[in-house]
Protein backbone atom coordinates (compact mmCIF):
# COMPACT_ATOMS: atom_id res chain seq x y z
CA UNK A 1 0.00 0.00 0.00
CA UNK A 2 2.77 2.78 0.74
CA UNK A 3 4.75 1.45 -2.18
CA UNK A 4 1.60 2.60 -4.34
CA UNK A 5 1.19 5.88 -2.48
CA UNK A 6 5.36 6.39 -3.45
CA UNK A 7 4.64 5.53 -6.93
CA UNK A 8 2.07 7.64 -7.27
CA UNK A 9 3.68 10.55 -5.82
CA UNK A 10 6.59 10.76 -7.91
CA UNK A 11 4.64 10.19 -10.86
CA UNK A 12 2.16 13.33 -9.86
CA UNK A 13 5.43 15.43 -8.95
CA UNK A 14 7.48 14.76 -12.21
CA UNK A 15 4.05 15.82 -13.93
CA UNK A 16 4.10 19.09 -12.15
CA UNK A 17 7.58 19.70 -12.12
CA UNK A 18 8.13 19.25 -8.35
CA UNK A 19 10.62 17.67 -6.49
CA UNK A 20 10.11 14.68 -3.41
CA UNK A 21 12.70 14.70 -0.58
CA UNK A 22 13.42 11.01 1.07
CA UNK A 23 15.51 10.38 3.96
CA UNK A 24 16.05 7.22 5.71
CA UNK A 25 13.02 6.21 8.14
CA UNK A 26 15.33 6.39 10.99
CA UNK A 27 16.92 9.89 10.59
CA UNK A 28 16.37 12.02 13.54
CA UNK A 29 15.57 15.07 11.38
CA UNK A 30 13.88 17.13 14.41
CA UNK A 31 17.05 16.62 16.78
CA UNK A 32 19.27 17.64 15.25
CA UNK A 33 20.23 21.67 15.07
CA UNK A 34 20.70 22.60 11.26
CA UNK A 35 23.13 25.76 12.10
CA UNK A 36 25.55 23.29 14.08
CA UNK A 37 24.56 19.68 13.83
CA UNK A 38 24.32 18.79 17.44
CA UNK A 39 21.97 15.98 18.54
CA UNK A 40 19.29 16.94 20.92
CA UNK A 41 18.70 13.21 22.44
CA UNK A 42 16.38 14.53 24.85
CA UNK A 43 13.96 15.86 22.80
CA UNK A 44 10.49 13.99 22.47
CA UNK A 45 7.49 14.94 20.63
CA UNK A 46 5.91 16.81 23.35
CA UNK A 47 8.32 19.48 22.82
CA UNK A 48 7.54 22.04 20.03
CA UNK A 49 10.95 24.12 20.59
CA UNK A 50 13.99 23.44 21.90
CA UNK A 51 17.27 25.91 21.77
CA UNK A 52 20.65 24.63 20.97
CA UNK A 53 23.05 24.36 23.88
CA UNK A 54 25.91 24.89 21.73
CA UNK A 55 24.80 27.71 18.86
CA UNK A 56 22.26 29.30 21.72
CA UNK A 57 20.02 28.98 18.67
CA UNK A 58 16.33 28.36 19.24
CA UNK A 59 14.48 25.89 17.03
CA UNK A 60 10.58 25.46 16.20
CA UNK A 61 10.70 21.45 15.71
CA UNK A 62 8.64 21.64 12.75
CA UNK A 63 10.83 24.00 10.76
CA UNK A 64 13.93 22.74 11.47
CA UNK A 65 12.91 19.38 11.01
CA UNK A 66 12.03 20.41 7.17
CA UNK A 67 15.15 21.91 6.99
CA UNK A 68 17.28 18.73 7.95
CA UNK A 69 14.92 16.85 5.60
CA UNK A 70 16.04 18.91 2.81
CA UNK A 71 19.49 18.64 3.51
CA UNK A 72 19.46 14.83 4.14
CA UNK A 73 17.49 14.28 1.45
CA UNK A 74 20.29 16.21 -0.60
CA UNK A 75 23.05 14.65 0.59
CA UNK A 76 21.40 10.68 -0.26
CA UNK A 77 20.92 11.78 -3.89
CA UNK A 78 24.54 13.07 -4.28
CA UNK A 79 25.64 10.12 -2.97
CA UNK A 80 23.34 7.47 -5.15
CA UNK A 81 24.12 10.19 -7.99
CA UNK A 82 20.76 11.36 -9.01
């Protein structure tokens, strides 16, 4: 069933000339500060910010967990060369 849903969704993004981001289902992308890469271990869902101990940087999970997705995601197709 999610192997159709995948399917389907890069066929409708091709069409419209958008791009999918895929990490690995195990990638912490919410922990992890994108400034600074440090690994909030701590953090559980319940928390909706959380501010870097090392950068001082403060981090709305949501947003910064897009932001590691896109940069994950980036890195995994450099490396599989698409």
């Amino acid at each position: 069933m999610w192997n159709n849903f995948a399917i389907k969704l890069e066929y409708k993004s091709k069409w419209s000339g958008k791009t999918i981001f895929v990490i690995g289902k195990f990638d912490s992308s919410s922990k992890i500060c994108h400034f600074c890469g440090y690994r909030n271990s701590e953090l559980t869902l319940k928390y909706r910010e959380w501010k870097c101990p090392d950068r001082k940087t403060k981090h709305d999970s949501g947003i910064n967990s897009v932001i590691n997705i896109k940069k994950l995601s980036i890195i995994d197709q450099n490396l599989i060369g698409i």
